[in-house]
Protein backbone atom coordinates (compact mmCIF):
# COMPACT_ATOMS: atom_id res chain seq x y z
CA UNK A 1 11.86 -20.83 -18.62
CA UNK A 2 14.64 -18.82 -17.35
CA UNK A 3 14.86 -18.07 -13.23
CA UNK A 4 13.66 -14.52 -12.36
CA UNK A 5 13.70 -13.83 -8.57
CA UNK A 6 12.50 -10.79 -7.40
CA UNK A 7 13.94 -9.57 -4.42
CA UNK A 8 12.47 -7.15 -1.72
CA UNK A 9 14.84 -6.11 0.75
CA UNK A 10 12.66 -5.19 4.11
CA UNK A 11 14.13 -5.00 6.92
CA UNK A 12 12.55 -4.07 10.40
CA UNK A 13 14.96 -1.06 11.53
CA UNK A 14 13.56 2.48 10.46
CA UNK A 15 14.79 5.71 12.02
CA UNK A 16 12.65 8.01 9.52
CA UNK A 17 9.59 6.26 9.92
CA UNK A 18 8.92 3.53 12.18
CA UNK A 19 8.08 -0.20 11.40
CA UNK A 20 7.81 1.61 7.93
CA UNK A 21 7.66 -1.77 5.86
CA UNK A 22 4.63 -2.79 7.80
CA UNK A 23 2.97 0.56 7.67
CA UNK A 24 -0.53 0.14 6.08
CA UNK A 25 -1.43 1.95 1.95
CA UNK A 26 -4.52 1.80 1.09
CA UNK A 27 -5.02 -0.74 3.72
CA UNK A 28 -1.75 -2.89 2.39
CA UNK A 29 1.04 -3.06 4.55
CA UNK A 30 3.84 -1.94 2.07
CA UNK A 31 5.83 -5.13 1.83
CA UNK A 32 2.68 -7.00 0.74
CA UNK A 33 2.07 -4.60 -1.69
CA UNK A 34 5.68 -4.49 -3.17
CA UNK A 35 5.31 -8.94 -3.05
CA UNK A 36 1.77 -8.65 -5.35
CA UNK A 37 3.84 -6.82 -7.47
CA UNK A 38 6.18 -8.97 -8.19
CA UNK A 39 3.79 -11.68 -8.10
CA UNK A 40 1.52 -9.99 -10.78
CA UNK A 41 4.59 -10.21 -12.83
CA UNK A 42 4.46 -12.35 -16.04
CA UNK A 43 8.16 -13.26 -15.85
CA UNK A 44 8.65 -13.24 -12.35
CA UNK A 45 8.92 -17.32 -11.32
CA UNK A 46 9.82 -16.50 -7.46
CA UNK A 47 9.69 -13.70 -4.92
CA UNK A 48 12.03 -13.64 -1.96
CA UNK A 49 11.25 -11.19 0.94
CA UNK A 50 15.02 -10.41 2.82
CA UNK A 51 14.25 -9.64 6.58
CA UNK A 52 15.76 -9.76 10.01
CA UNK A 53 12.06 -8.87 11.25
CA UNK A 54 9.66 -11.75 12.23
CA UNK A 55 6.31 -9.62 11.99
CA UNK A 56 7.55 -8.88 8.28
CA UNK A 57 8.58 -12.56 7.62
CA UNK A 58 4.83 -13.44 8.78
CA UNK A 59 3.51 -10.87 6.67
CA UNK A 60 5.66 -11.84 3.52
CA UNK A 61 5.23 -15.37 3.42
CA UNK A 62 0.96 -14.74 4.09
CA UNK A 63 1.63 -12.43 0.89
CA UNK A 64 3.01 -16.08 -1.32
CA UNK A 65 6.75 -15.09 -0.70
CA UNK A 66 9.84 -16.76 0.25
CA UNK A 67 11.61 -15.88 3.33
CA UNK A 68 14.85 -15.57 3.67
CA UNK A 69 16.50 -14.65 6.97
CA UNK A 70 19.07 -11.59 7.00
CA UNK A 71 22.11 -12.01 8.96
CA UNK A 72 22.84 -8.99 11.18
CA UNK A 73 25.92 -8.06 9.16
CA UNK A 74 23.70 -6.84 6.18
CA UNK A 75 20.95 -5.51 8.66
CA UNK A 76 22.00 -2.08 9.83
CA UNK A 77 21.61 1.29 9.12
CA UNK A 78 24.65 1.05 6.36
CA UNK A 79 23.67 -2.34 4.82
CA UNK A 80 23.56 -2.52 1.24
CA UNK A 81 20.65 -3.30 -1.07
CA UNK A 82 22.87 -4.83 -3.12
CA UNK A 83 24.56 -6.97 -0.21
CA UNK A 84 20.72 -7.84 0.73
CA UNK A 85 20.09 -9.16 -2.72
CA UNK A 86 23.51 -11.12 -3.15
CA UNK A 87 22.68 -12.90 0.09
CA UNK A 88 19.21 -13.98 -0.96
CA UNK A 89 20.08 -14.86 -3.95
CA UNK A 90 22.82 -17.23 -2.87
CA UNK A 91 20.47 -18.30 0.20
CA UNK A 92 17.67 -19.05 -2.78
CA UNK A 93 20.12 -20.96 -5.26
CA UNK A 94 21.39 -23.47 -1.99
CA UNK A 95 17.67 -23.79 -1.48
CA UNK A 96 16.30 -24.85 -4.72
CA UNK A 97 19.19 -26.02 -5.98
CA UNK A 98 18.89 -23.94 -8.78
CA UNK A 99 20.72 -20.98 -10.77
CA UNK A 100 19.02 -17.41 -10.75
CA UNK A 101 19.28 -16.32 -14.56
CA UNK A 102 17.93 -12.81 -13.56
CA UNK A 103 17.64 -10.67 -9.97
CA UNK A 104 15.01 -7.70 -9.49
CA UNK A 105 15.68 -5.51 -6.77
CA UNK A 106 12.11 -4.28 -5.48
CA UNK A 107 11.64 -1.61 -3.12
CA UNK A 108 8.82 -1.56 -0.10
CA UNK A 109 8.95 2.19 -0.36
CA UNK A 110 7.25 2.59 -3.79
CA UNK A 111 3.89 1.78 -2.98
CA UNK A 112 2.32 2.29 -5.99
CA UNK A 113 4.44 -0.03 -8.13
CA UNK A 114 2.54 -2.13 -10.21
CA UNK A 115 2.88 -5.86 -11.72
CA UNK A 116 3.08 -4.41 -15.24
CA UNK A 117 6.09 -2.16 -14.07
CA UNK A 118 8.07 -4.94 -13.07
CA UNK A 119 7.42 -7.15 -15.52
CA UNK A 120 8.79 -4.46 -17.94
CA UNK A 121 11.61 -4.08 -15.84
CA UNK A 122 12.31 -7.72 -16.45
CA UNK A 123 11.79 -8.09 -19.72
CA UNK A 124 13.89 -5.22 -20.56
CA UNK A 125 17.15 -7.72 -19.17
CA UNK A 126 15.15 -11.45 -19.82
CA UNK A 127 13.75 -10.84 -23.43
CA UNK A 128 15.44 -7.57 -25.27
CA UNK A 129 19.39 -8.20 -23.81
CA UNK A 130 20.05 -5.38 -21.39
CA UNK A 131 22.21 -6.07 -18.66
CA UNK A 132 20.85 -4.30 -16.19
CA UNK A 133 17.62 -2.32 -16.20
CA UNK A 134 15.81 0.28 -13.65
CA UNK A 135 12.34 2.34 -13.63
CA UNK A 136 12.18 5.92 -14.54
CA UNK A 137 9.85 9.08 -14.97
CA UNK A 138 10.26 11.64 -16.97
CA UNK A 139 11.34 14.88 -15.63
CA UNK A 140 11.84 18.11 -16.76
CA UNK A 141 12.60 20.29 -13.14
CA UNK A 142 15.43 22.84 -13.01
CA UNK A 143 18.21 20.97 -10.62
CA UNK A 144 20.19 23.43 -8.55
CA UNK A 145 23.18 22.69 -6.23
CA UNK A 146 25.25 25.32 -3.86
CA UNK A 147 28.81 24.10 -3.38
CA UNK A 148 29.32 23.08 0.36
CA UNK A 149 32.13 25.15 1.53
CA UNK A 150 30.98 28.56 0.19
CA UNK A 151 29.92 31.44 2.57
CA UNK A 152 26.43 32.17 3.88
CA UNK A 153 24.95 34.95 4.22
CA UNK A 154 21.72 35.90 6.48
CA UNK A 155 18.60 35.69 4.60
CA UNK A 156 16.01 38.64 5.53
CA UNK A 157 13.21 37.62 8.08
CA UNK A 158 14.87 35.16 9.84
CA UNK A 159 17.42 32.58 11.15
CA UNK A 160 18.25 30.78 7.27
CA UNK A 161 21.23 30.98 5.43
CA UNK A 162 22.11 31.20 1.82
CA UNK A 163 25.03 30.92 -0.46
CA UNK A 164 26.36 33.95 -2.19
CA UNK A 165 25.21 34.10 -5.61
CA UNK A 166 28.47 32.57 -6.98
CA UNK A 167 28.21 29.66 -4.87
CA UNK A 168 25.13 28.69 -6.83
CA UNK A 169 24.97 26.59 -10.60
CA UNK A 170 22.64 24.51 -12.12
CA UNK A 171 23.38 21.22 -12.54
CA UNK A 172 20.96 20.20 -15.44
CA UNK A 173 21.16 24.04 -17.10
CA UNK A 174 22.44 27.26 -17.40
CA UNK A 175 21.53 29.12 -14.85
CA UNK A 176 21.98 32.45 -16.95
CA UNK A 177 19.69 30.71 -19.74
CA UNK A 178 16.38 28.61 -19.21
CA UNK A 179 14.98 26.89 -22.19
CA UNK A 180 11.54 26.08 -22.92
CA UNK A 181 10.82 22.58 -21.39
CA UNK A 182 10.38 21.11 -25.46
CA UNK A 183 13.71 22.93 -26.42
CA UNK A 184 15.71 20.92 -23.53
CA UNK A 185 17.17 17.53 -23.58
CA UNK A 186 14.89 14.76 -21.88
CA UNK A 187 16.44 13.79 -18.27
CA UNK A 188 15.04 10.82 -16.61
CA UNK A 189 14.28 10.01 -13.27
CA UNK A 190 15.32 6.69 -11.32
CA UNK A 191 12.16 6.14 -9.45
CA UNK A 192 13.64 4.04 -6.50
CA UNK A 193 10.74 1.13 -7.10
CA UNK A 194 13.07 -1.65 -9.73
CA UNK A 195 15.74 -2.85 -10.87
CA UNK A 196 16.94 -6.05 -12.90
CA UNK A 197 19.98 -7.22 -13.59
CA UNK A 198 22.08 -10.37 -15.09
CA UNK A 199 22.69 -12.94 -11.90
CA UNK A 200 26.23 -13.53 -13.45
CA UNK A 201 26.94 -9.85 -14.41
CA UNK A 202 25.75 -8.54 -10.94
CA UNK A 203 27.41 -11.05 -8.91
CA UNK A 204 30.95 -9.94 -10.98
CA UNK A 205 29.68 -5.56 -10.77
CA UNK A 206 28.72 -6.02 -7.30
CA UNK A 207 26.63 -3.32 -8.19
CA UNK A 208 23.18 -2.65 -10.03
CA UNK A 209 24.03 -0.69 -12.80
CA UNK A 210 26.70 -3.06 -15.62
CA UNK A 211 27.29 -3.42 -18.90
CA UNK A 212 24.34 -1.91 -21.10
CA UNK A 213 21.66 -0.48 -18.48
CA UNK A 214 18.54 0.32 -19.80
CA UNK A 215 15.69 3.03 -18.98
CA UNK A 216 12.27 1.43 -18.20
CA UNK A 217 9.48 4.26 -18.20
CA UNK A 218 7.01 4.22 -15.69
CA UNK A 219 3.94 6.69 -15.13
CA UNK A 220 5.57 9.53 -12.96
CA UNK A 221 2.03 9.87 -11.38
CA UNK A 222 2.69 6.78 -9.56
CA UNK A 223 6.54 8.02 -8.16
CA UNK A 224 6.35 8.25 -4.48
CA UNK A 225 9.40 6.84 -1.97
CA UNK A 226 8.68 6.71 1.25
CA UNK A 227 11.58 7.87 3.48
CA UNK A 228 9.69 10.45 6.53
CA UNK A 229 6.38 10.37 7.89
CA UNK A 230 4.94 12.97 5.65
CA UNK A 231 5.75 11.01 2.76
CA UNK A 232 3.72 7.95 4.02
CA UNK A 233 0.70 10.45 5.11
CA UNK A 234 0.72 11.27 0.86
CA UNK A 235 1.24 7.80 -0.14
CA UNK A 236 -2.37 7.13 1.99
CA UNK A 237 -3.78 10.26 0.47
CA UNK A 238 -2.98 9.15 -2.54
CA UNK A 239 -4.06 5.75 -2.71
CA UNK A 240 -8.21 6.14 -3.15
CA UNK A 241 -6.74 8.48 -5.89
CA UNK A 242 -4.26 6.22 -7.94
CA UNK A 243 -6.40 3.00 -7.62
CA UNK A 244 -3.46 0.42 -6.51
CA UNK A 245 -4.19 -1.32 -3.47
CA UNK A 246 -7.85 0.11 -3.83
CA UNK A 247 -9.85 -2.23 -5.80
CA UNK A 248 -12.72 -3.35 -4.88
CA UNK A 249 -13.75 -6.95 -3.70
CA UNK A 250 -15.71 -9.40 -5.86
CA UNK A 251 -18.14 -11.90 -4.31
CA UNK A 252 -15.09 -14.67 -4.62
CA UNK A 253 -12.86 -12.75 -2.08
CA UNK A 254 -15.10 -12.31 1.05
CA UNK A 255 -17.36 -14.96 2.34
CA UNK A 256 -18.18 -12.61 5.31
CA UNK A 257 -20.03 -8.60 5.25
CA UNK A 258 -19.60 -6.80 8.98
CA UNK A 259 -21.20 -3.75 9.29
CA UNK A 260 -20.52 -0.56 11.98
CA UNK A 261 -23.69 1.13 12.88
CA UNK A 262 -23.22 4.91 13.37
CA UNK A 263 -22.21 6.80 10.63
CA UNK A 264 -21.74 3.88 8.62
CA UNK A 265 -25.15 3.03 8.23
CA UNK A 266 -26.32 5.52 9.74
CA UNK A 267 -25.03 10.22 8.56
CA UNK A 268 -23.65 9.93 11.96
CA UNK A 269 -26.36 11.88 13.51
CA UNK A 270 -29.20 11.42 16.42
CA UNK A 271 -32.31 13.17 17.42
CA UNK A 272 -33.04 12.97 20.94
CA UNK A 273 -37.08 13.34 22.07
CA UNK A 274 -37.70 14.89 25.66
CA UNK A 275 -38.02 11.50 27.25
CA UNK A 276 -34.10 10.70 26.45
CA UNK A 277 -35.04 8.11 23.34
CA UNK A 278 -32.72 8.13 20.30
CA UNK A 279 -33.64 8.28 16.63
CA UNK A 280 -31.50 8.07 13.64
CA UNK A 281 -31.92 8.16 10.10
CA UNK A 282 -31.52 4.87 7.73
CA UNK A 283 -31.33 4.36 4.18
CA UNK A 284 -33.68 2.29 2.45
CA UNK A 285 -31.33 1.43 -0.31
CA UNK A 286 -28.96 -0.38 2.34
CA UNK A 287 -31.75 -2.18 3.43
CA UNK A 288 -31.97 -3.43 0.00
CA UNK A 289 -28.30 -3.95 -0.76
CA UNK A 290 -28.37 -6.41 2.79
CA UNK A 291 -30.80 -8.20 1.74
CA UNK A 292 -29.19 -8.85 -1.67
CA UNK A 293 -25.94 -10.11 0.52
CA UNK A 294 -28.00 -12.22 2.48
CA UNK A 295 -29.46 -13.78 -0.45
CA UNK A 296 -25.77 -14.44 -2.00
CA UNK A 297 -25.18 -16.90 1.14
CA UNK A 298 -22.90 -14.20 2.86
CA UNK A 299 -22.68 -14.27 6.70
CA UNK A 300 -23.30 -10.82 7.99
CA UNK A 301 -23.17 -9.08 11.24
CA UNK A 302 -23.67 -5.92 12.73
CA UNK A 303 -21.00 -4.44 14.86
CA UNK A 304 -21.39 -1.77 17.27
CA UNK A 305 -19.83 0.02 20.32
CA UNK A 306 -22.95 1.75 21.91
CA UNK A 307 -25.21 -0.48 23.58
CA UNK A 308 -28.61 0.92 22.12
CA UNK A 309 -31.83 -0.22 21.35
CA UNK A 310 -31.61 1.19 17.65
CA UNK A 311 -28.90 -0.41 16.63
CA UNK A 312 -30.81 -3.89 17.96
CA UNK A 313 -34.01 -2.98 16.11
CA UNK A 314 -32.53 -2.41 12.72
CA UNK A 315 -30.44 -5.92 13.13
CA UNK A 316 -33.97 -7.26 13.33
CA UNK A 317 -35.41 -5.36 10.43
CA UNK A 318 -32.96 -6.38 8.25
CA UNK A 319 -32.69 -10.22 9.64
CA UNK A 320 -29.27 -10.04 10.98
CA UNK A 321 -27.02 -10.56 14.22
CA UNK A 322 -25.80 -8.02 16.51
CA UNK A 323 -23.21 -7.45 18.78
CA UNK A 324 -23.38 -3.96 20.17
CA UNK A 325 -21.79 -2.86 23.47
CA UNK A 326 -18.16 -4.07 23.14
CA UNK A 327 -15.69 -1.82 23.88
CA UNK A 328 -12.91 -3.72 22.19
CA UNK A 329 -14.88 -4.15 18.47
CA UNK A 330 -11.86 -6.45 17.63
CA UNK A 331 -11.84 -9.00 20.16
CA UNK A 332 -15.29 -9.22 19.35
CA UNK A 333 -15.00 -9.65 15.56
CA UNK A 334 -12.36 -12.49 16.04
CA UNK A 335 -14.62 -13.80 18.56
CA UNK A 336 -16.89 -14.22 16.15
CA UNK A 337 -15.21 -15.21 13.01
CA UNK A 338 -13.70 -18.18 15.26
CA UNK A 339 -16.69 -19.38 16.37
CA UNK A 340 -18.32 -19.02 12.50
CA UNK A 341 -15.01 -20.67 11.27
CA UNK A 342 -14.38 -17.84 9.17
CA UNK A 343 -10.97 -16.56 7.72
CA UNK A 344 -10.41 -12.87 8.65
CA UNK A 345 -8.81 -12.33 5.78
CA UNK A 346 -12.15 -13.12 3.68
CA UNK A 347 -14.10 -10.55 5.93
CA UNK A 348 -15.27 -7.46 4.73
CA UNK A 349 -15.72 -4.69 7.38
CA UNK A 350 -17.14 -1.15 6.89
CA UNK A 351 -16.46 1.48 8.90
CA UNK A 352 -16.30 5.56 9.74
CA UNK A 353 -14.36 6.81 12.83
CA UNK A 354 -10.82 5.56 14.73
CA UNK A 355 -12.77 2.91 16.70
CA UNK A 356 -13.01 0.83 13.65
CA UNK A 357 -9.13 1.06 12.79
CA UNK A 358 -8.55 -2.26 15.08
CA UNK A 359 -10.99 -3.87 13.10
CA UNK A 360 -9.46 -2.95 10.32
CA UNK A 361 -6.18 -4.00 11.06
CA UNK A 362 -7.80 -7.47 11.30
CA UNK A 363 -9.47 -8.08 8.66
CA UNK A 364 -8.48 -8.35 4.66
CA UNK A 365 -10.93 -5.86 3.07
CA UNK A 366 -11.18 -2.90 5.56
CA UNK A 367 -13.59 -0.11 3.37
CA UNK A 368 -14.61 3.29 4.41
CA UNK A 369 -17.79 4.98 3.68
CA UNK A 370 -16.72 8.05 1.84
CA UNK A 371 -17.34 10.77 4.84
CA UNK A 372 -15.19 8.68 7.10
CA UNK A 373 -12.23 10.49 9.73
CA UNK A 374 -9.48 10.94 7.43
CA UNK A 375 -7.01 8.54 9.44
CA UNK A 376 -10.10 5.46 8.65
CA UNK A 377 -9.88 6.18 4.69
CA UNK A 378 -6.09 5.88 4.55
CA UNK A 379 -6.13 2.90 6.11
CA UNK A 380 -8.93 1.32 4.33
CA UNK A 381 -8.44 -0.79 1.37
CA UNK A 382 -11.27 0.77 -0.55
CA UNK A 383 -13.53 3.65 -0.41
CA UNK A 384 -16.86 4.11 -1.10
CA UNK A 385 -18.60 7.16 -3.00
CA UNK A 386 -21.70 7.42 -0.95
CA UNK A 387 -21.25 8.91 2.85
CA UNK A 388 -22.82 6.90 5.41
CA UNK A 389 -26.52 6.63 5.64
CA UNK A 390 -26.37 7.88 2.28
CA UNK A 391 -26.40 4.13 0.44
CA UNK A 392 -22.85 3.23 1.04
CA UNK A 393 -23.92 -0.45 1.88
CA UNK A 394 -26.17 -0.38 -1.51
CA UNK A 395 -22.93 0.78 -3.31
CA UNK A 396 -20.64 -2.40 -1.75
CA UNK A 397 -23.06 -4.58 -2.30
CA UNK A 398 -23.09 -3.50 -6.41
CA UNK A 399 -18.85 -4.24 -6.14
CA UNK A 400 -19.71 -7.90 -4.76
CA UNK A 401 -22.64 -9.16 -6.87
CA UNK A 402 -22.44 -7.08 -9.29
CA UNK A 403 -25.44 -4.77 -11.14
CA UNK A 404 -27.29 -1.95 -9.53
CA UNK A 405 -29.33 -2.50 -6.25
């Protein structure tokens, strides 16, 4: 079988948006979700992850890949891609002692990337003798470009400028003629997520694009780079929405439920009598869908900030622990998976407001309950359709084992 590396160049410098290849979507830090990728590739035989950043090396070799350090040459704002994937490449072949037949180029900022999309990618160089290959979406937008040294003018209402007319043309059209979109010639466009190329060719080109380059098609419902802070606030809005890096968990990947209290379990509300007691509503169907986790051989806990005798009556009722008054939730959830010898990474954690982002942050399935703050649902890796105390632990208990409860 012929060597296909796949590349990701991710380094830790980012003016636009900070620590960006480590920023969470859909609960996925991006250069995890750009290694599954190229894991979930058929023809894919080895990932390397190019970095100059330790907390992304840890990250990327937790994900399956291959680390390879990037000298500080190749690590600035100027750097290459192309100089990043030359150097792994060589840094892989010394390694293994092996030649690379083919080199993807995968990019941390396309977070919705799939396995199947670079796999096709691959194939398009491995199996049907292109030299080089990259992703693209259709697109059918009018293109306009104003010539840089042309006059401006002031624009009514306020401080912006604009070129004369004549400084104006369209660069995919006519500007004095616009054709129906099914009358036009189809453009295509590079989507900023793959590439593949010959090892031999691209070590000669120095470049990604040689010989015969051909046009993989993505979906262009799934094209999203992430290059500012806005664009990383859509690619979280997004996720619950496109599905990648929100599936949900099967029994096999958790061996652990934890469960916040208010709003969670709980539609975030409390009645207060005249003596000062608290009372909050439950659902019944939660009760049910613990009891089914229970059953399953699950260790469960219920996690809380407030210090209330609610929250310790309803651990009782449904025959599990409590740990209610900590302030820091996530020292007290690795507290407790250490002394349970349990992975974090197999814990599942529902929550609803900011207090439970630490936990999430910890923990390998973090899932919101569907009314959650909006910050809590982009960072969570799934989301569930009921609001809280509306049978959101019924519905995560029906991903796990399956059925209806």
């Amino acid at each position: 079988m012929p060597a296909v590396l796949a590349v990701v160049p991710a380094r830790g410098g980012s003016k636009g948006v900070p620590a960006k290849n480590l920023a969470p979507v859909g609960g996925v830090p991006l250069v995890v979700r750009a290694v599954r990728a190229c894991r979930a590739a058929r023809l894919v035989t080895d990932v390397v992850v190019s970095t100059d950043d330790p907390a992304i090396a840890a990250a990327a070799r937790e994900a399956g890949a291959e680390v390879v350090r990037r000298p500080d040459a190749i690590a600035g704002d100027t750097a290459t891609s192309e100089a990043a994937v030359l150097h792994a490449m060589d840094a892989y072949e010394s390694a293994h002692g092996t030649a690379v037949d083919t080199v993807l180029l995968v990019q941390c900022t396309s977070p919705f990337l799939t396995g199947e999309d670079v796999d096709a990618v691959a194939a398009a160089v491995v199996e049907q003798g292109a030299d080089s290959a990259l992703a693209v979406a259709p697109f059918h937008g009018f293109v306009w470009r104003v010539a840089p040294e042309g006059p401006a003018v002031p624009v009514q209402g306020g401080p912006r400028t604009a070129a004369r007319p004549d400084d104006t043309h369209g660069v995919n059209h006519d500007k004095s003629h616009r054709p129906r979109r099914q009358d036009r010639p189809q453009d295509w466009l590079e989507t900023g997520a793959a590439y593949a190329m010959r090892a031999a060719g691209f070590r000669t080109a120095r470049h990604r694009f040689f010989g015969r380059t051909e046009l993989v098609r993505t979906d262009a419902a799934r094209v999203l780079e992430i290059d500012e802070p806005h664009d990383l606030d859509r690619a979280r809005a997004l996720a619950p929405l496109l599905g990648t890096g929100n599936s949900r968990p099967a029994l096999d990947d958790v061996d652990a439920v934890v469960l916040d209290f208010d709003g969670t379990q709980t539609d975030d509300r409390v009645l207060i009598d005249a003596d000062g007691r608290e009372l909050v509503a439950v659902h019944r169907g939660d009760g049910l869908g613990v009891a089914a986790l229970r059953r399953a051989g699950l260790d469960l806990l219920i996690l809380s900030t407030e210090t209330n005798p609610v929250v310790a009556a309803r651990g009782r009722k449904l025959g599990i622990p409590v740990v209610h008054g900590s302030e820091h939730k996530d020292h007290a959830l690795k507290q407790w998976c250490e002394e349970r010898g349990i992975a974090p990474d197999r814990v599942l954690y529902v929550g609803n407001d900011v207090n439970d982002l630490p936990c999430f942050g910890l923990v390998g399935w973090p899932v919101a309950v569907a009314n959650a703050h909006g910050s809590v649902r982009a960072a969570a890796r799934a989301v569930t359709s009921a609001p809280g105390g509306s049978g959101a632990v019924r519905e995560i208990a029906s991903w796990l084992l399956g059925g209806v409860w």
